[in-house]
Protein backbone atom coordinates (compact mmCIF):
# COMPACT_ATOMS: atom_id res chain seq x y z
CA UNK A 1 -12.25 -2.17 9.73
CA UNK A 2 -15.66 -3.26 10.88
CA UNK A 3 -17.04 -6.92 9.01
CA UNK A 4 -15.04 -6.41 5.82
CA UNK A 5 -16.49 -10.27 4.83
CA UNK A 6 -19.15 -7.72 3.01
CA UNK A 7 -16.25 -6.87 0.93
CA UNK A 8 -14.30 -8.36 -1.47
CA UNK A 9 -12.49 -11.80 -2.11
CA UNK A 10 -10.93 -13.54 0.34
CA UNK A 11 -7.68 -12.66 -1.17
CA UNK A 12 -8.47 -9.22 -1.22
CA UNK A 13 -9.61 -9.23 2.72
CA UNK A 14 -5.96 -11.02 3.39
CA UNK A 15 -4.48 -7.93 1.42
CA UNK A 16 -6.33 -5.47 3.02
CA UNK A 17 -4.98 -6.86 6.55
CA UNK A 18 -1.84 -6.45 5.33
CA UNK A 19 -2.02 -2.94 4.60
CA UNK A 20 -3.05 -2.21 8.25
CA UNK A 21 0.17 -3.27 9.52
CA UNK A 22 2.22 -0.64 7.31
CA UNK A 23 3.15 2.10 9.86
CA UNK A 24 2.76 5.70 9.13
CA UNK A 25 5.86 7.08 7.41
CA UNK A 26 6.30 4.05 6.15
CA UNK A 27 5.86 2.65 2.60
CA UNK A 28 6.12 -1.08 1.29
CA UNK A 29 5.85 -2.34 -2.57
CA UNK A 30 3.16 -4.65 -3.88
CA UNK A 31 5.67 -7.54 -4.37
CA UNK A 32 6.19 -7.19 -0.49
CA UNK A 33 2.54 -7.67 0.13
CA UNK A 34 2.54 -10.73 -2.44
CA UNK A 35 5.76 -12.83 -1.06
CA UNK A 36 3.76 -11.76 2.47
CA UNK A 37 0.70 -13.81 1.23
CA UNK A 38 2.68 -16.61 0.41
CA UNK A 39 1.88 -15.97 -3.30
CA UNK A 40 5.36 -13.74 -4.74
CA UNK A 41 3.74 -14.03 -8.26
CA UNK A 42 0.52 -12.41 -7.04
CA UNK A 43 1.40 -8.98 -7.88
CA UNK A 44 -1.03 -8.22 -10.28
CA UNK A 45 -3.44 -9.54 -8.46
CA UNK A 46 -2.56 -7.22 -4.48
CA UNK A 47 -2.29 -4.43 -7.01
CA UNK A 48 -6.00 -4.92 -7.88
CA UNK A 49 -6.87 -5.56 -4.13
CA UNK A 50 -5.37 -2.62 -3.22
CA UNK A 51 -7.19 -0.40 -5.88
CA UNK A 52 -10.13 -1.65 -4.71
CA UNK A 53 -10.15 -1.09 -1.10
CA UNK A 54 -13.13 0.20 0.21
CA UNK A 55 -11.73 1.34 3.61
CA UNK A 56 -9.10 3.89 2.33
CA UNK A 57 -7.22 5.94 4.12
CA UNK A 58 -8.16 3.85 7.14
CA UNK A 59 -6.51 0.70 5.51
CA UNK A 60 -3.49 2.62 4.57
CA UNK A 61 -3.24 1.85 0.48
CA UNK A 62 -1.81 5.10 0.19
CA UNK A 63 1.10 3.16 1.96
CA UNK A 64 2.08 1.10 -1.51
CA UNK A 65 4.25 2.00 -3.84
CA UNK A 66 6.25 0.37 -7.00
CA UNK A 67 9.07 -1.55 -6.31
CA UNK A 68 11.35 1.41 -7.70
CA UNK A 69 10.33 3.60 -5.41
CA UNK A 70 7.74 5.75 -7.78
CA UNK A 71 4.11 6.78 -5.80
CA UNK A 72 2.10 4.10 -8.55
CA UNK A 73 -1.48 4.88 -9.01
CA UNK A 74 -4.36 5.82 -6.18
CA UNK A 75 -8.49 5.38 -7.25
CA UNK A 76 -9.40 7.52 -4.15
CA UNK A 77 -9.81 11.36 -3.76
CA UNK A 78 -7.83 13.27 -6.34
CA UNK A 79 -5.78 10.09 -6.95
CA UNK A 80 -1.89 10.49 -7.46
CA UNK A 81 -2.11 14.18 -6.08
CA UNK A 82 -4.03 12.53 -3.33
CA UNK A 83 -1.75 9.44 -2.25
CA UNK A 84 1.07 12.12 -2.33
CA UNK A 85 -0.31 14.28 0.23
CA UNK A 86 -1.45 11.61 2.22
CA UNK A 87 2.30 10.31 2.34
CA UNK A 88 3.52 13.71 2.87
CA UNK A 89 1.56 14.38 6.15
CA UNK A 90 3.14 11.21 7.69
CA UNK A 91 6.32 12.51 7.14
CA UNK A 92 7.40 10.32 3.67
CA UNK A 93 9.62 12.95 1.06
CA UNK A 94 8.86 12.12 -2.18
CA UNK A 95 10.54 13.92 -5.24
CA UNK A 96 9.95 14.09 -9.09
CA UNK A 97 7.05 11.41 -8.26
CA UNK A 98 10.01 9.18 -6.31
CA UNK A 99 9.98 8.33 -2.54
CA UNK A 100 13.36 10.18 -1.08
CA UNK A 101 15.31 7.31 0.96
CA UNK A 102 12.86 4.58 -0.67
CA UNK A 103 15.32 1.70 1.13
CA UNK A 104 15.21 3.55 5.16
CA UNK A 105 11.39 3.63 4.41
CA UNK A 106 10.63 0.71 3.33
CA UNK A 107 8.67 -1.81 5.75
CA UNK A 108 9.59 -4.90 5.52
CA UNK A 109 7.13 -7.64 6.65
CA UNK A 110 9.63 -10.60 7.66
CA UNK A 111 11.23 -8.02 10.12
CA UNK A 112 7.92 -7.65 11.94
């Protein structure tokens, strides 16, 4: 990721480290990322981060999705269209804008 300290908040640099531990074909929900960072009520606010990464795909923010299992937005390339194919290619099925097994894919920080 390079010196990301040229980029955002500190809060957003802790989010964006997050993201890189999400495997491919795996997925994980904002609220994840928040109870991660030792801030569950954060949501809002790792939602923001991850909108605003500048290092995307590389920092895998295509990787987030809504905690019922629907894709959520994506500010880079051709957006939701984008995120989709991006999550295709590593193998995640997603269906009427819904991840497909959205509880086998789901990575689960404390487990790590």
């Amino acid at each position: 990721m390079g010196n990301n300290k040229e980029y955002g908040t500190p809060f957003q640099r802790e989010v964006w480290e997050a993201l890189r531990r999400i495997p491919k074909g795996s997925i994980t929900t904002y609220g994840a990322i928040a109870k991660y960072l030792g801030q569950p009520r954060a949501v809002r606010a790792v939602g923001t981060a991850v909108g605003r990464n500048p290092f995307a795909p590389e920092v895998p923010c295509h990787r987030v999705v809504r905690a019922d299992g629907t894709i959520g937005n994506y500010s880079a390339g051709n957006g939701v269209a984008t995120k989709i194919a991006l999550l295709e290619k590593e193998g995640v099925e997603i269906s009427d804008g819904k991840i497909i097994e959205f509880e086998k894919r789901l990575y689960r920080f404390e487990d790590q």
